[in-house]
N, C-alpha and C. Protein backbone atom coordinates (compact mmCIF):
# COMPACT_ATOMS: atom_id res chain seq x y z
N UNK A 1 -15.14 12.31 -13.41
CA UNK A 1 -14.91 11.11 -12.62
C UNK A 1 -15.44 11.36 -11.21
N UNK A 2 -16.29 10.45 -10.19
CA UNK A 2 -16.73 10.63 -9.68
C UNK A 2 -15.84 10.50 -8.56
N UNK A 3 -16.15 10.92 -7.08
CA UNK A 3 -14.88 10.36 -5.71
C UNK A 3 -14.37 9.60 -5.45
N UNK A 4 -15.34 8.06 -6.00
CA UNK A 4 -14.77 6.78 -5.36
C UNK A 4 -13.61 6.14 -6.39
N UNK A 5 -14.08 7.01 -7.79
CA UNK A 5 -12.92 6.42 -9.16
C UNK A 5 -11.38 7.37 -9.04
N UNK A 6 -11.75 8.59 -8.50
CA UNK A 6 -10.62 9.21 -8.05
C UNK A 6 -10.03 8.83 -6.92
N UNK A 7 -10.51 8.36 -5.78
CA UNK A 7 -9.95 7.66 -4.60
C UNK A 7 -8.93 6.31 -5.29
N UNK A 8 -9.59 5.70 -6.05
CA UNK A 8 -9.07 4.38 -6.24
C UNK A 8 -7.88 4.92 -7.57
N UNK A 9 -7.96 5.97 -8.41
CA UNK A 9 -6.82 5.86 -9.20
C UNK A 9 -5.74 6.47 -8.22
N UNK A 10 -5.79 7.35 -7.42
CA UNK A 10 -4.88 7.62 -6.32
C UNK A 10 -4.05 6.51 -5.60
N UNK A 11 -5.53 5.56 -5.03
CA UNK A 11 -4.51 4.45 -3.99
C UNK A 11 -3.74 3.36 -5.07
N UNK A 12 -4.13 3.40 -6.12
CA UNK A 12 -3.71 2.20 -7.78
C UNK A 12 -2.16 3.10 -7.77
N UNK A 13 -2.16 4.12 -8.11
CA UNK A 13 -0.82 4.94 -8.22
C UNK A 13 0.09 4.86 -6.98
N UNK A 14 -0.26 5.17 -5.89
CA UNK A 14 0.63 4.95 -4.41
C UNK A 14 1.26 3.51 -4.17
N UNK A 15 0.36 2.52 -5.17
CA UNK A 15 0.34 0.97 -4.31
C UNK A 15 1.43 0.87 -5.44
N UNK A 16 1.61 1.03 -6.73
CA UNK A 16 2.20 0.80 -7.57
C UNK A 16 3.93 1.53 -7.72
N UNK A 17 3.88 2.64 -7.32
CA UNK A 17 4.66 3.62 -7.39
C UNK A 17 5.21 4.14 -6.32
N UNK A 18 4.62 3.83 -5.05
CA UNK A 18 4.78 4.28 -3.68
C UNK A 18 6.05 3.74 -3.18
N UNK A 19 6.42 3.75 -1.56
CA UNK A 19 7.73 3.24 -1.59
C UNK A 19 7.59 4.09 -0.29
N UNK A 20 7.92 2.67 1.11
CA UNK A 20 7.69 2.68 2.31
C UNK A 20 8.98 2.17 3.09
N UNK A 21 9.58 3.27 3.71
CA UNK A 21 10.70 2.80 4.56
C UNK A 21 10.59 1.49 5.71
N UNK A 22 9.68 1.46 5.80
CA UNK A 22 9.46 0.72 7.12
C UNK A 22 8.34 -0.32 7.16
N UNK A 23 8.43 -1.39 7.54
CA UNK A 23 7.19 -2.28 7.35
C UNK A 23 6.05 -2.17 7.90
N UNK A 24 4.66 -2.20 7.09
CA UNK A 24 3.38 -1.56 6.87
C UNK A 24 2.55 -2.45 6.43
N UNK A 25 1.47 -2.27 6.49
CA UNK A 25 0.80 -3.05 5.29
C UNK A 25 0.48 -2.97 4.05
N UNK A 26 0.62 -1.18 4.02
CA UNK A 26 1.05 -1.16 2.35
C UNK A 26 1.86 -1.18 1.82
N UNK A 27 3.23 -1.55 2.52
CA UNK A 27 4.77 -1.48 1.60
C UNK A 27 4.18 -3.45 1.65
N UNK A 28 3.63 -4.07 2.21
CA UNK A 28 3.47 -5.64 2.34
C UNK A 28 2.55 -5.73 0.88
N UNK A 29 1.99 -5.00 0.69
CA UNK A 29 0.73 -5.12 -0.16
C UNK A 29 1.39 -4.55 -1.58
N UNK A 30 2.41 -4.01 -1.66
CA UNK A 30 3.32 -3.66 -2.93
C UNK A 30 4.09 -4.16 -2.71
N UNK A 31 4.67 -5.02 -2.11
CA UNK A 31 5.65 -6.21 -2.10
C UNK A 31 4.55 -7.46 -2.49
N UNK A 32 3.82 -7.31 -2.86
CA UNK A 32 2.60 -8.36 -3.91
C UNK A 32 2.51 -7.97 -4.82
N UNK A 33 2.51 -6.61 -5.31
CA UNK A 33 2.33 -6.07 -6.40
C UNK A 33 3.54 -6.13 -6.96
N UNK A 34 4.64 -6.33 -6.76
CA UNK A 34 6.04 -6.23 -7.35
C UNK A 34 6.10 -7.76 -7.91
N UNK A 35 5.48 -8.90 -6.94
CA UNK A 35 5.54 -9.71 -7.27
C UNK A 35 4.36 -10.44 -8.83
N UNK A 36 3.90 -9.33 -8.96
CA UNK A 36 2.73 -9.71 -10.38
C UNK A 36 3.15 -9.04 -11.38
N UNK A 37 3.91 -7.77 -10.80
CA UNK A 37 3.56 -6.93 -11.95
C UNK A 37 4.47 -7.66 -13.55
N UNK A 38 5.29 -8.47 -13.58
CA UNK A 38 5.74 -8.93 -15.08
C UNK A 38 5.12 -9.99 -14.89
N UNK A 39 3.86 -10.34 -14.61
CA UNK A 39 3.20 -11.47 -14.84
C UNK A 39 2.31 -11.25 -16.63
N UNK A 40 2.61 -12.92 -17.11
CA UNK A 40 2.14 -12.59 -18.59
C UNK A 40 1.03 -12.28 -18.65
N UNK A 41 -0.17 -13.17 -17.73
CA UNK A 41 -1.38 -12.97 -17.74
C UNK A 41 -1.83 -12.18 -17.50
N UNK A 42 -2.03 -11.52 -18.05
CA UNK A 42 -2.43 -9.63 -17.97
C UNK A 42 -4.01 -9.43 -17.30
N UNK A 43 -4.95 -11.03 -17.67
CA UNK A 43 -5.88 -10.05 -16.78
C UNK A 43 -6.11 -11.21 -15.31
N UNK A 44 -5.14 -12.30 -15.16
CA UNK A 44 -5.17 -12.60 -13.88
C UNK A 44 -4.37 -11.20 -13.21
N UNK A 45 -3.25 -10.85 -13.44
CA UNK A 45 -2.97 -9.39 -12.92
C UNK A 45 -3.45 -8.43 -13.15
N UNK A 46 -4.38 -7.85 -14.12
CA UNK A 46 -5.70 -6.54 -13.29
C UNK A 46 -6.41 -7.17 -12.39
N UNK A 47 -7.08 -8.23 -12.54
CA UNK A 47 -7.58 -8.81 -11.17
C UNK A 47 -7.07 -8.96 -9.99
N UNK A 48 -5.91 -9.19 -9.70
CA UNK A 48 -5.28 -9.45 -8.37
C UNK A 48 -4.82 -7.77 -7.97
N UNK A 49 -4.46 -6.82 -9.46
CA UNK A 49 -4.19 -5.72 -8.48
C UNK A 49 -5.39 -4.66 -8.34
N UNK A 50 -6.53 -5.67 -8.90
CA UNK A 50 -7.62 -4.61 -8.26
C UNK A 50 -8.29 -5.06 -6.78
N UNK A 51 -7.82 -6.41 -6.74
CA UNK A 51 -8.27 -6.61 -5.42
C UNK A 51 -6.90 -5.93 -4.07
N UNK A 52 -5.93 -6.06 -4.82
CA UNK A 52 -4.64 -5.02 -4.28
C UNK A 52 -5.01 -3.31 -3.61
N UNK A 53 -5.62 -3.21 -4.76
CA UNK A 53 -6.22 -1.54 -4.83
C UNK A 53 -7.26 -1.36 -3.71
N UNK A 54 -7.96 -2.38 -3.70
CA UNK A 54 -9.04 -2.51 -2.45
C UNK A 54 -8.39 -2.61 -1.25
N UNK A 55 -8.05 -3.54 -1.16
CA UNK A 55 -6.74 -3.93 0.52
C UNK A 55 -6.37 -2.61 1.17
N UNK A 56 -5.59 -2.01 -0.31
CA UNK A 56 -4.39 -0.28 0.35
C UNK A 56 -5.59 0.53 0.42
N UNK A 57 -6.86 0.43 0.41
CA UNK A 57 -7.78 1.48 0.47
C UNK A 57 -8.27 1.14 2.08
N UNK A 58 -8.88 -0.20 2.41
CA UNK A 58 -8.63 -0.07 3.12
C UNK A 58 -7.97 -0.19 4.61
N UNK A 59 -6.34 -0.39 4.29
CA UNK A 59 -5.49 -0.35 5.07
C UNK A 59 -4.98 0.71 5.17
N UNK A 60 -5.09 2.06 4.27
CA UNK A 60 -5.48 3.34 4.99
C UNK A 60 -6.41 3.37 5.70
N UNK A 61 -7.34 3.56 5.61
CA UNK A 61 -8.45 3.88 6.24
C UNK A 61 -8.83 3.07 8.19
N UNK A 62 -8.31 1.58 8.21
CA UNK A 62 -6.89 1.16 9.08
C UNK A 62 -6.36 2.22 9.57
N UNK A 63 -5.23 2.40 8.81
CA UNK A 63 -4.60 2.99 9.61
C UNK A 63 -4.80 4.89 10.62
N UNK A 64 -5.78 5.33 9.40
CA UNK A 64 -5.82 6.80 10.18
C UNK A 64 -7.17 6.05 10.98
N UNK A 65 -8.04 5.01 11.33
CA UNK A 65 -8.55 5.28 12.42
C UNK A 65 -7.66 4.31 13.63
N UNK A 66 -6.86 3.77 13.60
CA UNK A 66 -5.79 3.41 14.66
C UNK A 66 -4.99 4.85 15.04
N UNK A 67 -4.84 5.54 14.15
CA UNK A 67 -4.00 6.89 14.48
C UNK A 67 -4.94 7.91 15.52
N UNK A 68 -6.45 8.10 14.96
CA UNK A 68 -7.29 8.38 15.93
C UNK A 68 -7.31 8.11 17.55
N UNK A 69 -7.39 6.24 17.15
CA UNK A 69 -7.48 5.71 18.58
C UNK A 69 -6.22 6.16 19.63
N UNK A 70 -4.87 6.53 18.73
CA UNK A 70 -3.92 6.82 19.49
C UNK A 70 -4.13 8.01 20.32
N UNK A 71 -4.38 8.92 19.12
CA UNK A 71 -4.31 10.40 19.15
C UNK A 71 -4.82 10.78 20.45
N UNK A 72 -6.87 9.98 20.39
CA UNK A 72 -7.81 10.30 21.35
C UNK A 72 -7.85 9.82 22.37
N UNK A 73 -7.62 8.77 22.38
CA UNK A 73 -7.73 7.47 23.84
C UNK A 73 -6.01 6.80 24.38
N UNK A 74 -5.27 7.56 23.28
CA UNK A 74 -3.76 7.43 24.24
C UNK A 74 -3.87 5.60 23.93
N UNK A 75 -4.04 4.86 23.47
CA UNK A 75 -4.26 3.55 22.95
C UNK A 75 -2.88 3.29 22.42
N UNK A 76 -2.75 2.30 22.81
CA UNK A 76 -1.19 1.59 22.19
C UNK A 76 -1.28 0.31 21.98
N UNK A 77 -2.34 -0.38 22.18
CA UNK A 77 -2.61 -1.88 21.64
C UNK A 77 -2.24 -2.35 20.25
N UNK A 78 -1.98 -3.29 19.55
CA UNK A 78 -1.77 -3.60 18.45
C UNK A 78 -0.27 -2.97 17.62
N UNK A 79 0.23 -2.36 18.93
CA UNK A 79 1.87 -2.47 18.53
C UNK A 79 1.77 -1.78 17.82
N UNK A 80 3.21 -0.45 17.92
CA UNK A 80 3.25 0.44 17.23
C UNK A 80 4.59 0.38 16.55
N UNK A 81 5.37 -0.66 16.78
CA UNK A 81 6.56 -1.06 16.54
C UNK A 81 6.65 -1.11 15.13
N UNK A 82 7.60 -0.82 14.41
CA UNK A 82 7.89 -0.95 12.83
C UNK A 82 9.39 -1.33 12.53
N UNK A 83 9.42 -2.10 11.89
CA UNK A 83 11.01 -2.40 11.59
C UNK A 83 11.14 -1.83 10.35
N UNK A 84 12.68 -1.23 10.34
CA UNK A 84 13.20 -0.53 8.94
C UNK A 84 13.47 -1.52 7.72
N UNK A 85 13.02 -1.07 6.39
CA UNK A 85 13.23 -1.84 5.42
C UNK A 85 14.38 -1.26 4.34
N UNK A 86 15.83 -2.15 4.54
CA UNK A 86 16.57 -1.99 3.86
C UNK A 86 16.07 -1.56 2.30
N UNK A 87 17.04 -1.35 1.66
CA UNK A 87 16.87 -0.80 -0.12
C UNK A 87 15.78 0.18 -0.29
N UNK A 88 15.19 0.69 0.84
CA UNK A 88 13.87 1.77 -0.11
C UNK A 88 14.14 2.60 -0.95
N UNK A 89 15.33 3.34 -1.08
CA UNK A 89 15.69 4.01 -2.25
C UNK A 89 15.75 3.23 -3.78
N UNK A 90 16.27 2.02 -3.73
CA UNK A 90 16.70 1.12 -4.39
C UNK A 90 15.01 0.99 -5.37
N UNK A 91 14.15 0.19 -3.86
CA UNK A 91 12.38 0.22 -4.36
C UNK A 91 12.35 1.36 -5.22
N UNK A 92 12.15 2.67 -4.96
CA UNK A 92 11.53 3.74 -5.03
C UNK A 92 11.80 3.40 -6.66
N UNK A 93 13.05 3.75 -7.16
CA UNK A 93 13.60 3.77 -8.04
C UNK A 93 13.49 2.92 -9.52
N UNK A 94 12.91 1.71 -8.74
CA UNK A 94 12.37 0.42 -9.57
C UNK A 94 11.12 0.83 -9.71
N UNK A 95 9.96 1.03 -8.90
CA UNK A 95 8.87 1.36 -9.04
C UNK A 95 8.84 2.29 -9.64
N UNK A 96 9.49 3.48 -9.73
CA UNK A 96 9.23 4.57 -10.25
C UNK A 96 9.69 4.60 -11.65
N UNK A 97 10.57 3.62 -12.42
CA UNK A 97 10.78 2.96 -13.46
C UNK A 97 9.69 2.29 -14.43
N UNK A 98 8.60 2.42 -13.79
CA UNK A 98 7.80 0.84 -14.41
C UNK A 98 7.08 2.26 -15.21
């Protein structure tokens, strides 16, 4: 398997299975995925969670170069604020169920 099919079964597994204390854009982006995943239509949902899979790829990639901008240029624009998300154990547990 080549880097970019291993990149993407990685971020497919995190987006699916993952489980984020605090609001993000990838706990937002598996709070979409929670919302498909018992959907009947099985391939309107590979479709929506491959365009899912794309998003958390790159809303990492987001995020470690905002982490950069912090790191290097002391940058604090775009709010670093995060609010806590009740039940993440609760998530974890469901996701990690499926």
């Amino acid at each position: 398997m080549d880097r970019e099919g291993r990149v993407r079964r990685a971020a497919r597994k995190k987006l699916i299975y993952g489980t984020n204390s605090h609001e993000c854009i990838c706990e937002t982006l598996r709070f979409v995925y929670d919302l498909i995943h018992d959907s009947k239509d099985e391939e309107l949902k590979e479709a929506i969670t491959e365009k899912l899979v794309d998003a958390f790829i790159m809303a990492k990639k987001m995020q470690c170069r905002l982490l950069y901008y912090k790191t290097t240029y002391k940058d604090e624009t775009g709010g670093f604020i995060s609010k806590r998300i009740l039940e993440s154990v609760k998530r974890r547990n469901m996701r990690a169920a499926r």
